[in-house]
Protein backbone atom coordinates (compact mmCIF):
# COMPACT_ATOMS: atom_id res chain seq x y z
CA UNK A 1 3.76 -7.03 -12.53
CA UNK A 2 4.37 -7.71 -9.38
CA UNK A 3 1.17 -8.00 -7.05
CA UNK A 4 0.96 -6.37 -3.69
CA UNK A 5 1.89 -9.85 -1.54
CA UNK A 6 5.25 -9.84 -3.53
CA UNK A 7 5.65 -5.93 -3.74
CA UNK A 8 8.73 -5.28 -1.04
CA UNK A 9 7.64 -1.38 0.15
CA UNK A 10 8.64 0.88 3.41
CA UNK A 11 7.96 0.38 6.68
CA UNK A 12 4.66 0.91 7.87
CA UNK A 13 3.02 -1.96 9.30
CA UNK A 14 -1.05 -0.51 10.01
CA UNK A 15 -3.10 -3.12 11.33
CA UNK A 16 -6.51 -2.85 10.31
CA UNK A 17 -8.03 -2.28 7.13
CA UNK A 18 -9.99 -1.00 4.26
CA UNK A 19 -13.00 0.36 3.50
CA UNK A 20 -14.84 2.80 2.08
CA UNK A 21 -18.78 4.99 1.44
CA UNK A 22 -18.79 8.75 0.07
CA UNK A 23 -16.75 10.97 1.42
CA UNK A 24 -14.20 13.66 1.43
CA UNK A 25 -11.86 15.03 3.39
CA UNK A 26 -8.58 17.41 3.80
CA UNK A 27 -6.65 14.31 4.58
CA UNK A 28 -5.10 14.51 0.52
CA UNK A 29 -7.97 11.79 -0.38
CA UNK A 30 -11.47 11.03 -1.02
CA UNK A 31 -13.31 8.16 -0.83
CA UNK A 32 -16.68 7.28 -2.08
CA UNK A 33 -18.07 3.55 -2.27
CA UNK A 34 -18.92 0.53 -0.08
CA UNK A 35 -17.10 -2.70 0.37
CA UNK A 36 -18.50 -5.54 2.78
CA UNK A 37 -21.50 -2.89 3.32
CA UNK A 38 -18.33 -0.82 5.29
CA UNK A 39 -17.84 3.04 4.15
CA UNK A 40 -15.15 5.55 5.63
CA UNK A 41 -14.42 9.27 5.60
CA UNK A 42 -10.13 9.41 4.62
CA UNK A 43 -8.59 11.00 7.95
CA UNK A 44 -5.32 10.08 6.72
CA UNK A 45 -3.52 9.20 3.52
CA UNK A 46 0.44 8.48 2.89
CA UNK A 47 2.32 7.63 -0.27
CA UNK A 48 5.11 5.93 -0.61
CA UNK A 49 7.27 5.61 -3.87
CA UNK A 50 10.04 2.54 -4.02
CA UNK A 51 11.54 0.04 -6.21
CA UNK A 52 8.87 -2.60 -7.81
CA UNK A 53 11.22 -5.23 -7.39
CA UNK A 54 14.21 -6.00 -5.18
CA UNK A 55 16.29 -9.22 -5.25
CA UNK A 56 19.49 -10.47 -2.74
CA UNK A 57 21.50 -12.98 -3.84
CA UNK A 58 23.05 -15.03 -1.17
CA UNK A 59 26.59 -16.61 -1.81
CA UNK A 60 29.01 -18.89 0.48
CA UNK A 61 32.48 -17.52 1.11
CA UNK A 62 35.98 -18.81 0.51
CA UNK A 63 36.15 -22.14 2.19
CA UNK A 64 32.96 -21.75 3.71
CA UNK A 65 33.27 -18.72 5.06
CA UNK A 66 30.42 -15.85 6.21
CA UNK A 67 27.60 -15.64 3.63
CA UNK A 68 27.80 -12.51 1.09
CA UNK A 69 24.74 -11.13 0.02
CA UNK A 70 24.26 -8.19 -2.47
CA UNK A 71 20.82 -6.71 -3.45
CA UNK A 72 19.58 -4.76 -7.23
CA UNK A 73 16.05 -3.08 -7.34
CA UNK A 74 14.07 -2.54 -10.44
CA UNK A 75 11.50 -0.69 -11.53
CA UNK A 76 9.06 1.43 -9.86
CA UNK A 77 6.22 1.23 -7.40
CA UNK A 78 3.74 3.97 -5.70
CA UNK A 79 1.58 2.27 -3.04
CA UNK A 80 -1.01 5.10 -1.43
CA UNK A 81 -2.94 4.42 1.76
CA UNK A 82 -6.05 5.80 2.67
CA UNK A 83 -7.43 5.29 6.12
CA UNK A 84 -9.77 6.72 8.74
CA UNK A 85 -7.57 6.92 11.50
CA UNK A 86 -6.23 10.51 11.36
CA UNK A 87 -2.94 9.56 13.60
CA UNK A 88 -2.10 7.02 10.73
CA UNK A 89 0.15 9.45 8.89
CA UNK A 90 3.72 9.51 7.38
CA UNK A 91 5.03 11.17 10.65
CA UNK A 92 4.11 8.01 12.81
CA UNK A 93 5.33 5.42 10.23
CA UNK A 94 8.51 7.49 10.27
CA UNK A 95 8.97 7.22 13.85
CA UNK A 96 7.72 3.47 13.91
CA UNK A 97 10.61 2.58 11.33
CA UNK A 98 12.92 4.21 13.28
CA UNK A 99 12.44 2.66 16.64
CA UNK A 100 11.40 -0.95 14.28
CA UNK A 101 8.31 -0.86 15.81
CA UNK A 102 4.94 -1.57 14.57
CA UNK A 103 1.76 0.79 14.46
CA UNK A 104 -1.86 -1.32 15.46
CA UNK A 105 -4.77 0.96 15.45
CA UNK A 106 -8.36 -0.28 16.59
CA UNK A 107 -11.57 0.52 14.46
CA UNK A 108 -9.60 1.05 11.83
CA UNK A 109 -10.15 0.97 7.77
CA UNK A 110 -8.03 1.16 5.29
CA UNK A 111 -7.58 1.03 1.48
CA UNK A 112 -4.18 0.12 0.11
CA UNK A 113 -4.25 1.22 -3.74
CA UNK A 114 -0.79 -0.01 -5.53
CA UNK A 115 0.44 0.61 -8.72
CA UNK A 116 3.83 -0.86 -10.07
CA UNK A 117 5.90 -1.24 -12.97
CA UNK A 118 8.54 -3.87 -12.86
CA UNK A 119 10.71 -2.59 -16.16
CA UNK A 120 11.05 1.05 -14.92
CA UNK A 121 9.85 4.54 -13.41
CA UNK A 122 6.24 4.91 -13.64
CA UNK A 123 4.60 7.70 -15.85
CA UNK A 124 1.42 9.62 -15.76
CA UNK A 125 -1.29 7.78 -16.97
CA UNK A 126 -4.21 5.09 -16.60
CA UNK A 127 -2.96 1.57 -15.22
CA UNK A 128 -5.59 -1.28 -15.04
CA UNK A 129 -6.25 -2.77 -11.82
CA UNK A 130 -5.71 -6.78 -11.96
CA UNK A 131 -7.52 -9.44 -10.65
CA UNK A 132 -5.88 -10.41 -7.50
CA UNK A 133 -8.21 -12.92 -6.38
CA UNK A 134 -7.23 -14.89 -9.92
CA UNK A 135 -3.93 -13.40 -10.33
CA UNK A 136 -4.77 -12.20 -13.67
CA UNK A 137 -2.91 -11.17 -16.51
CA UNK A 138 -0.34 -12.87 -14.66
CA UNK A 139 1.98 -11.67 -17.69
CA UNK A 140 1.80 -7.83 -16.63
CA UNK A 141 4.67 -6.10 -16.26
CA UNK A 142 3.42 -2.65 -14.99
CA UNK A 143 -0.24 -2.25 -13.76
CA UNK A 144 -2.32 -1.89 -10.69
CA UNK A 145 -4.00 -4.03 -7.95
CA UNK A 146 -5.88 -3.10 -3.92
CA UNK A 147 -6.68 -4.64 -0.43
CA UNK A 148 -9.49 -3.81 2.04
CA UNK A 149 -9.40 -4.55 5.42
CA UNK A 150 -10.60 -3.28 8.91
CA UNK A 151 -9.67 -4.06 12.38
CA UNK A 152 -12.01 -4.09 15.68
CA UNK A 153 -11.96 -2.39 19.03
CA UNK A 154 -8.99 -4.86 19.73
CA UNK A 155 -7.05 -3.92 17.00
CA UNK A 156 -7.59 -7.44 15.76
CA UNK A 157 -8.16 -7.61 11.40
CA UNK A 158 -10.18 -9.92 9.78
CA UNK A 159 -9.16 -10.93 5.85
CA UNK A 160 -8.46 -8.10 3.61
CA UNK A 161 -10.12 -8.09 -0.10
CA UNK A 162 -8.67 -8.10 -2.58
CA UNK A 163 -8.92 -5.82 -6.22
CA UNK A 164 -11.40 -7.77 -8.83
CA UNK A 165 -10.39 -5.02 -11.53
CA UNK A 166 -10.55 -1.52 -12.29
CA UNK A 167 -8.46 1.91 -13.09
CA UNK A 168 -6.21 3.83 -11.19
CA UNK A 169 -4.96 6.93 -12.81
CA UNK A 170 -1.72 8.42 -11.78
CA UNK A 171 -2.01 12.66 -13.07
CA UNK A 172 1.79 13.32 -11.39
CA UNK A 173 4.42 11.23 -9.44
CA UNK A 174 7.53 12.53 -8.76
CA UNK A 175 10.10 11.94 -5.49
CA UNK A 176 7.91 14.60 -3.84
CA UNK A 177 4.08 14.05 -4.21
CA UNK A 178 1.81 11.86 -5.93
CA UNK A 179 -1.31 12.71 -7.66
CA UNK A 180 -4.01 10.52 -9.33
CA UNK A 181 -7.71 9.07 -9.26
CA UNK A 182 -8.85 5.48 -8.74
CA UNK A 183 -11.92 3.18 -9.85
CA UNK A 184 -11.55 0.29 -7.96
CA UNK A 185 -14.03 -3.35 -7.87
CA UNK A 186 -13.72 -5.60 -5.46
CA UNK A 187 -16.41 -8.16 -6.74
CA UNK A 188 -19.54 -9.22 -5.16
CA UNK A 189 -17.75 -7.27 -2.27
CA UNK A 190 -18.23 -3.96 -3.60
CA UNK A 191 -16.71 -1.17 -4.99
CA UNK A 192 -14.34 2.38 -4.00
CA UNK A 193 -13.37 5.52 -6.25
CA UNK A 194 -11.88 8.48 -5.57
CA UNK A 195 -8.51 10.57 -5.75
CA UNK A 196 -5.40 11.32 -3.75
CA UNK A 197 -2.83 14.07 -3.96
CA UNK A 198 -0.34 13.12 -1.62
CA UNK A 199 3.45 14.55 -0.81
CA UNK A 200 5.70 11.45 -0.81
CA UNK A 201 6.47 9.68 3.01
CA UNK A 202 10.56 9.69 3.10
CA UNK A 203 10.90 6.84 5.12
CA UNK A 204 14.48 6.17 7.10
CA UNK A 205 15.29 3.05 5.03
CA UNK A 206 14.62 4.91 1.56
CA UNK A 207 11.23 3.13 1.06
CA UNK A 208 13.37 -0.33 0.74
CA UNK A 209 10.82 -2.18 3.29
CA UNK A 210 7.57 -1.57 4.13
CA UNK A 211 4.69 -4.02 5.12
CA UNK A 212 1.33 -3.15 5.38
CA UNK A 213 -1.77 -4.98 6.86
CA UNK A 214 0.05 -7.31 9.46
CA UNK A 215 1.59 -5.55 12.84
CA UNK A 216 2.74 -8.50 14.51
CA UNK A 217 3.53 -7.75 18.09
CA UNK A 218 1.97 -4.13 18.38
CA UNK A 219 0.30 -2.10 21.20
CA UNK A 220 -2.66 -1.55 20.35
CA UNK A 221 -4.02 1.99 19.80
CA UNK A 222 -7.44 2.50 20.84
């Protein structure tokens, strides 16, 4: 399986974090836990569905000529984001993928819950979370993993943690909404369950590119 630093997804680039305590909200998640002694009510929550795995292949032309490049995609991928900035929603990564700019939003936390399978669609079920600190089963070819971060008043983010193990449940995914519950640990760090029911985010780009947890150049949104 493909782990969450390889997973290519759509375009939403939130910097900040994760975390999480009890709570619920009408955001289409709930939350309940503690990482890093951090806890969050969900104010916002998008899901994305895209291809697990996407390759280009990069060939000279005749005689030197311009480069060629063709791309496949395999497989399947749902990555759902819970956060506690309510203005963090599928309408404003829209709109930030079509101008190619990047959303930064201060005091923020956010939990990143992926679940992928590199040899096709994904199906309703349970899918254990892997051990992303260790990388482990590094055979996988469908399964689960998570990051935690947060950001500061100056929209600055300080190391996201990562999944130690767990469950996350998918109940219905389809090209319209995404349903499921989670059991997440994150170590010594802590741990976040919950559930999500979540229409799909139809990005411009057809959920070909998406990067989450690093803005870049971003103006910061208080």
């Amino acid at each position: 399986m493909r782990t969450p630093a390889n997973i290519v997804v759509p375009v939403l680039v939130l910097t900040g974090a994760l975390a999480a305590c009890s709570s619920s909200s009408s955001s289409g998640g709930s939350v309940t836990g503690s990482v890093d002694s951090t806890s969050f009510s969900a104010a916002s929550t998008i899901a994305v569905v895209t291809a697990a795995d996407t390759e280009t292949d990069c060939n000279m032309g005749p005689d030197g000529g311009q480069e060629k490049c063709t791309s496949s995609s395999s497989g399947q991928a749902v990555i759902v984001i819970l956060t506690n900035r309510a203005a963090a929603t599928c309408a404003a990564a829209v709109a930030a993928e079509t101008s190619h700019d990047n959303l930064s939003f201060a005091n923020m936390d956010s939990l990143e819950i992926f679940v992928a399978n590199d040899k096709g669609n994904l199906a309703p079920g349970a899918y254990t979370v892997i051990d992303e600190t260790s990388k482990q089963p590094s055979n996988a070819t469908s399964g689960a993993a998570a990051n935690f971060s947060t950001s500061n008043s100056a929209c600055k983010s300080g190391n996201p943690v990562e999944s130690t193990g767990g469950t996350v449940t998918l109940t219905q995914i389809s090209a319209t909404s995404v349903q499921g519950t989670y059991s997440i640990e994150f170590g010594s760090h802590g741990s976040f369950s919950g559930s999500f029911d979540v229409p799909v985010c139809d990005l411009p780009d057809g959920g070909s590119f998406v990067t989450v947890g690093d803005a870049g150049a971003a103006t910061c949104t208080p």
